[in-house]
N, C-alpha and C. Protein backbone atom coordinates (compact mmCIF):
# COMPACT_ATOMS: atom_id res chain seq x y z
N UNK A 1 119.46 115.51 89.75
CA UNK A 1 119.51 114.65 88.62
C UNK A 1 118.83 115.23 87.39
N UNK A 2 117.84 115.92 87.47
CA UNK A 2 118.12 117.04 86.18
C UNK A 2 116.31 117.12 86.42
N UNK A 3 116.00 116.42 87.45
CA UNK A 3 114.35 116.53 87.49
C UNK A 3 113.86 117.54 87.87
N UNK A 4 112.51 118.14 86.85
CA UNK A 4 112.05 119.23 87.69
C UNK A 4 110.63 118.83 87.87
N UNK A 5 110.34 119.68 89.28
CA UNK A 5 109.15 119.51 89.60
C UNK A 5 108.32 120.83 89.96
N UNK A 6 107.10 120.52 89.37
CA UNK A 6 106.12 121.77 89.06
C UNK A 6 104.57 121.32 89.96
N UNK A 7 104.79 122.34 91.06
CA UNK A 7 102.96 122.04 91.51
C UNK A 7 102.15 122.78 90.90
N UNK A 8 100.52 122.44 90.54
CA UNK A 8 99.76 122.98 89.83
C UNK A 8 98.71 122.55 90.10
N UNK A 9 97.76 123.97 90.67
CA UNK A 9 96.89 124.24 90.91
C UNK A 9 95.65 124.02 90.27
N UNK A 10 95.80 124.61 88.89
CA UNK A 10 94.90 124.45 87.99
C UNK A 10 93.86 123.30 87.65
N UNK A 11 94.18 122.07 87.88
CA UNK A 11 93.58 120.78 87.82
C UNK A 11 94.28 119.92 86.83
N UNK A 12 93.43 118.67 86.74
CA UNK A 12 94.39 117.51 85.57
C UNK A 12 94.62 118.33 84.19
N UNK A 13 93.92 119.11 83.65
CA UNK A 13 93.76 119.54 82.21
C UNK A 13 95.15 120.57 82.20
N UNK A 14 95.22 121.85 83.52
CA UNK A 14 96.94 122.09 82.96
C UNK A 14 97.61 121.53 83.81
N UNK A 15 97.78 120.63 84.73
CA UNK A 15 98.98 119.69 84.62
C UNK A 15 99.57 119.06 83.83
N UNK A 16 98.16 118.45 82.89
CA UNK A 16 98.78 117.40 81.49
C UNK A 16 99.23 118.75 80.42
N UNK A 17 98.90 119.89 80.66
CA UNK A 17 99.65 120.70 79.16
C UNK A 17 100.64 121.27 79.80
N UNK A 18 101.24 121.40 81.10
CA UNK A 18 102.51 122.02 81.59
C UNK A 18 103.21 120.78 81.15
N UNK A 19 102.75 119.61 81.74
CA UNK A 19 103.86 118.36 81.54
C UNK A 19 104.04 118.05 79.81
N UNK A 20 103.15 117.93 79.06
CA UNK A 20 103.85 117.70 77.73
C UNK A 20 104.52 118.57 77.17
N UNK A 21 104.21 120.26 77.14
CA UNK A 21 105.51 121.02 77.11
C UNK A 21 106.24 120.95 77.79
N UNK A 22 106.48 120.91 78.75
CA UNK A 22 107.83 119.98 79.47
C UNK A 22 108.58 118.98 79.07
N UNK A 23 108.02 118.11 78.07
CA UNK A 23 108.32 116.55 78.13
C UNK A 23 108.92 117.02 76.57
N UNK A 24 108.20 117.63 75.56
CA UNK A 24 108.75 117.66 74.49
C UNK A 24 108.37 116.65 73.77
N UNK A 25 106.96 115.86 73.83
CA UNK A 25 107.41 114.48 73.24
C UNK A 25 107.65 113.37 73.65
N UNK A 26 108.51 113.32 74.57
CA UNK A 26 108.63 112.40 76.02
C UNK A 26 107.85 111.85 76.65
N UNK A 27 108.45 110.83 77.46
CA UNK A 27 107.41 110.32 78.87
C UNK A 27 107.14 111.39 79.71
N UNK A 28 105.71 111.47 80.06
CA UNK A 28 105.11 111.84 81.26
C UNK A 28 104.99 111.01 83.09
N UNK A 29 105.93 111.39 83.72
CA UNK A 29 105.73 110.52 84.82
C UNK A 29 104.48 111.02 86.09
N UNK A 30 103.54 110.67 86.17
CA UNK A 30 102.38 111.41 87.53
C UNK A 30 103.32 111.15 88.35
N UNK A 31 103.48 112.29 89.57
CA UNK A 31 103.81 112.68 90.79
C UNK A 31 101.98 112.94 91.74
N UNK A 32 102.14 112.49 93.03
CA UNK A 32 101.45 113.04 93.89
C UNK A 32 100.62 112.04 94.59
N UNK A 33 99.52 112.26 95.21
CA UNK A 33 98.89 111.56 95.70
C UNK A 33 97.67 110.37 95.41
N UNK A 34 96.94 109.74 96.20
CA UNK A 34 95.85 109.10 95.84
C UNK A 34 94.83 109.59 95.09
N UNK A 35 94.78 110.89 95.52
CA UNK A 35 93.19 111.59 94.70
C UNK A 35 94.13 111.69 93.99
N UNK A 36 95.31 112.34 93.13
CA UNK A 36 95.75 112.83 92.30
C UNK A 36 95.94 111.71 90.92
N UNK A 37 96.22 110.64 91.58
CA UNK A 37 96.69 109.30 90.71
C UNK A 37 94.81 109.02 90.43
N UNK A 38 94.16 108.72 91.22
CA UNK A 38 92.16 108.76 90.84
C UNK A 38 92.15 109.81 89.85
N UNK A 39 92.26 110.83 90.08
CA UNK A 39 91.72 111.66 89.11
C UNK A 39 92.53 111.29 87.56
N UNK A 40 93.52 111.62 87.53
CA UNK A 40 94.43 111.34 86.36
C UNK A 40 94.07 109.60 85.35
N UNK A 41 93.51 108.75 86.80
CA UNK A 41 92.71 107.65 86.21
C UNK A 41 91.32 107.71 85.69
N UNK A 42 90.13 108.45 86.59
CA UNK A 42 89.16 108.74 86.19
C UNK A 42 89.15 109.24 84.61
N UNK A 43 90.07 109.92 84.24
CA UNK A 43 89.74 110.99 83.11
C UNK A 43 90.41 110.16 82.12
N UNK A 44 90.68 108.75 82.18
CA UNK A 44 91.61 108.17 80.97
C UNK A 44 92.95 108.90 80.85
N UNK A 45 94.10 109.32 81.65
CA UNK A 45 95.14 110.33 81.47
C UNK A 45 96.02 109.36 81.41
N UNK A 46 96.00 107.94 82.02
CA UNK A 46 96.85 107.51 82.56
C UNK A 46 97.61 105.81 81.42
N UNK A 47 98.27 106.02 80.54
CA UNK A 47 98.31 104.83 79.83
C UNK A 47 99.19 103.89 80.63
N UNK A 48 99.89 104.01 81.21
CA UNK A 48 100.39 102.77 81.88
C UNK A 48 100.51 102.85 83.67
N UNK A 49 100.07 102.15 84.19
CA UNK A 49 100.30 102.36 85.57
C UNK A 49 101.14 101.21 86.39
N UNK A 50 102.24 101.40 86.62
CA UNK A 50 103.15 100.02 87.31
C UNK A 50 102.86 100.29 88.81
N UNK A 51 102.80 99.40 89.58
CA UNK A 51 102.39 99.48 90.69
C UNK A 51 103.37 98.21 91.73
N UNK A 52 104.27 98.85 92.56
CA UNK A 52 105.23 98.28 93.29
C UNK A 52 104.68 98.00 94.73
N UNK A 53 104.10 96.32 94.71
CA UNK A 53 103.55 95.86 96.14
C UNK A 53 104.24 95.34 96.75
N UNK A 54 104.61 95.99 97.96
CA UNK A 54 105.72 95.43 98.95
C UNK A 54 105.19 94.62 100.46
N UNK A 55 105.35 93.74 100.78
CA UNK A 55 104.82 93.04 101.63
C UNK A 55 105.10 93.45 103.50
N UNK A 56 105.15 94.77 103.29
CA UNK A 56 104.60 95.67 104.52
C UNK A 56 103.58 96.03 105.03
N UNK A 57 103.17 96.18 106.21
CA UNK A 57 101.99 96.98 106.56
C UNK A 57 102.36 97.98 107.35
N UNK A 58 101.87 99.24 106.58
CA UNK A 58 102.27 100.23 107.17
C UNK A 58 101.00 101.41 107.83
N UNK A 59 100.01 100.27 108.20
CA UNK A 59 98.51 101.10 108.64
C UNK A 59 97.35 101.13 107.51
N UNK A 60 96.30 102.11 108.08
CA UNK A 60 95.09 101.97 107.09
C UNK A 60 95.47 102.58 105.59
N UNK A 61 95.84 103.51 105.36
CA UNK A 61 96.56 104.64 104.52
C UNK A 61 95.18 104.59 103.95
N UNK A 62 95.46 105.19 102.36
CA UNK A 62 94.29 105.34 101.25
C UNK A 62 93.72 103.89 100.48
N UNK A 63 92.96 103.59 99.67
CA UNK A 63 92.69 103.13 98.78
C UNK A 63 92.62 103.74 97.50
N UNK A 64 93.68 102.98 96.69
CA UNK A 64 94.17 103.98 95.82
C UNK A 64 93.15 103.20 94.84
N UNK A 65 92.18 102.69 94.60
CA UNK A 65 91.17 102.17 93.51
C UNK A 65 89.72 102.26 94.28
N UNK A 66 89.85 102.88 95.36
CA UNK A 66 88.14 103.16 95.68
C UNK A 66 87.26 104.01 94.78
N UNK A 67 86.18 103.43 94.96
CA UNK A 67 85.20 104.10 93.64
C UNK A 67 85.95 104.65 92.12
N UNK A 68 86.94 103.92 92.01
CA UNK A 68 87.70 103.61 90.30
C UNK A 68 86.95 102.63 89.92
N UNK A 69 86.61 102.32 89.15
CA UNK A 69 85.89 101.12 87.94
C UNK A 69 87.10 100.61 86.88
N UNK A 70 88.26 100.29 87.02
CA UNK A 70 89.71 100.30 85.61
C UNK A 70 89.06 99.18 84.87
N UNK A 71 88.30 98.31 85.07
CA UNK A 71 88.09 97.77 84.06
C UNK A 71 86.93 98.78 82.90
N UNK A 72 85.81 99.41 83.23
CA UNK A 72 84.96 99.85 82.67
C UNK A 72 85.66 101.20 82.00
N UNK A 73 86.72 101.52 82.79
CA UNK A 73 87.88 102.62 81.68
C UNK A 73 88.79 101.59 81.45
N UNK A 74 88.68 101.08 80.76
CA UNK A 74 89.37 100.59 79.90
C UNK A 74 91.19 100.08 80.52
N UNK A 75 91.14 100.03 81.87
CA UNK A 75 92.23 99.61 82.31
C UNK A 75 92.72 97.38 82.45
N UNK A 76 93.41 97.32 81.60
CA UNK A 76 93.61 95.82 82.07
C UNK A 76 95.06 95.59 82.55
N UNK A 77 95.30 94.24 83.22
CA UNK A 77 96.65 93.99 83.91
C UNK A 77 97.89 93.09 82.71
N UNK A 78 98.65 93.94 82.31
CA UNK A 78 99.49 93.88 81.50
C UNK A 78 100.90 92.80 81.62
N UNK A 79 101.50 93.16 82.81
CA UNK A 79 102.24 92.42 83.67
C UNK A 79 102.26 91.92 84.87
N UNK A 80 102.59 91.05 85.41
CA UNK A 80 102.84 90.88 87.14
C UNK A 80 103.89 90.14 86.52
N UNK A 81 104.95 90.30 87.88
CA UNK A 81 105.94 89.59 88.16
C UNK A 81 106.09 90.00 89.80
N UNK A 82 106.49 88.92 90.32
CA UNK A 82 106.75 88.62 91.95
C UNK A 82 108.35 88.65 92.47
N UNK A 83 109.15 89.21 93.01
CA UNK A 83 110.20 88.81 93.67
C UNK A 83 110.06 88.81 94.87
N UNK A 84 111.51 88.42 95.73
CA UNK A 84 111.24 88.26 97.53
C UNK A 84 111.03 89.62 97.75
N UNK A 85 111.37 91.00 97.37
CA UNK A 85 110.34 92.54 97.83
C UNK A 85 109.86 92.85 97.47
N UNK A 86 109.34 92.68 95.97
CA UNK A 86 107.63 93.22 95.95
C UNK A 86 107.15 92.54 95.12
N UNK A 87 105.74 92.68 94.48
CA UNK A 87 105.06 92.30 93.26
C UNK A 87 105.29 93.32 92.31
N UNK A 88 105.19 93.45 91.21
CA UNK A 88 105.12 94.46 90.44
C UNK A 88 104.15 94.31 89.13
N UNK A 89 102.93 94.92 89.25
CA UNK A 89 102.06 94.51 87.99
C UNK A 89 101.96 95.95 87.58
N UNK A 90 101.58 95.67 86.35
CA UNK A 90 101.33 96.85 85.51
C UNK A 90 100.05 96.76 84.88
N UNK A 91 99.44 98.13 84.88
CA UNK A 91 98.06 98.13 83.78
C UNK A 91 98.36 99.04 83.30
N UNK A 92 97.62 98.68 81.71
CA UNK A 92 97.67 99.67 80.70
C UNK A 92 96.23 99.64 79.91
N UNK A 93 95.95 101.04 79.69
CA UNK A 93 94.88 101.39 78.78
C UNK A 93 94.59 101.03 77.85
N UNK A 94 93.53 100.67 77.79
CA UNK A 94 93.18 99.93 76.37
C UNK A 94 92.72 100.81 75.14
């Protein structure tokens, strides 16, 4: 579909400058994991975060807001909306 994907070593600082030369200007979408989505939050990287809760349990997995603070960075809840498969809220940076 015309997506490319780039792993990078380097840390959040050249991920975010591979991806905006990439983007041109554009949206930036984060790919990857829990620490990866923490870190990219820790550092303020992240202006909108939508988050699709589906009413599965699929084991212990991660905690994707352990030792995050989003309110004290400046994260608040923008949207929720509920259907019969998921919730879907969004936060965005203040």
């Amino acid at each position: 579909g015309g997506t490319t994907f780039h792993l990078v070593a380097g840390g959040t600082d050249a991920a975010l400058a591979l991806a905006r030369e990439a983007a041109a200007g554009g949206d930036i979408r984060l790919g990857g994991g829990v620490a990866t989505i923490r870190e990219f939050l820790r550092a303020r990287l992240v202006d909108a975060l939508h988050l699709a809760i589906a009413p599965v349990l699929l084991g212990s997995g991660e905690a994707l807001f352990a030792g995050v603070d989003l309110v004290a960075l400046g994260y608040r809840c923008t949207e929720q909306a509920a259907t019969t498969k998921a919730t879907h809220v969004v936060l965005t940076r203040e």
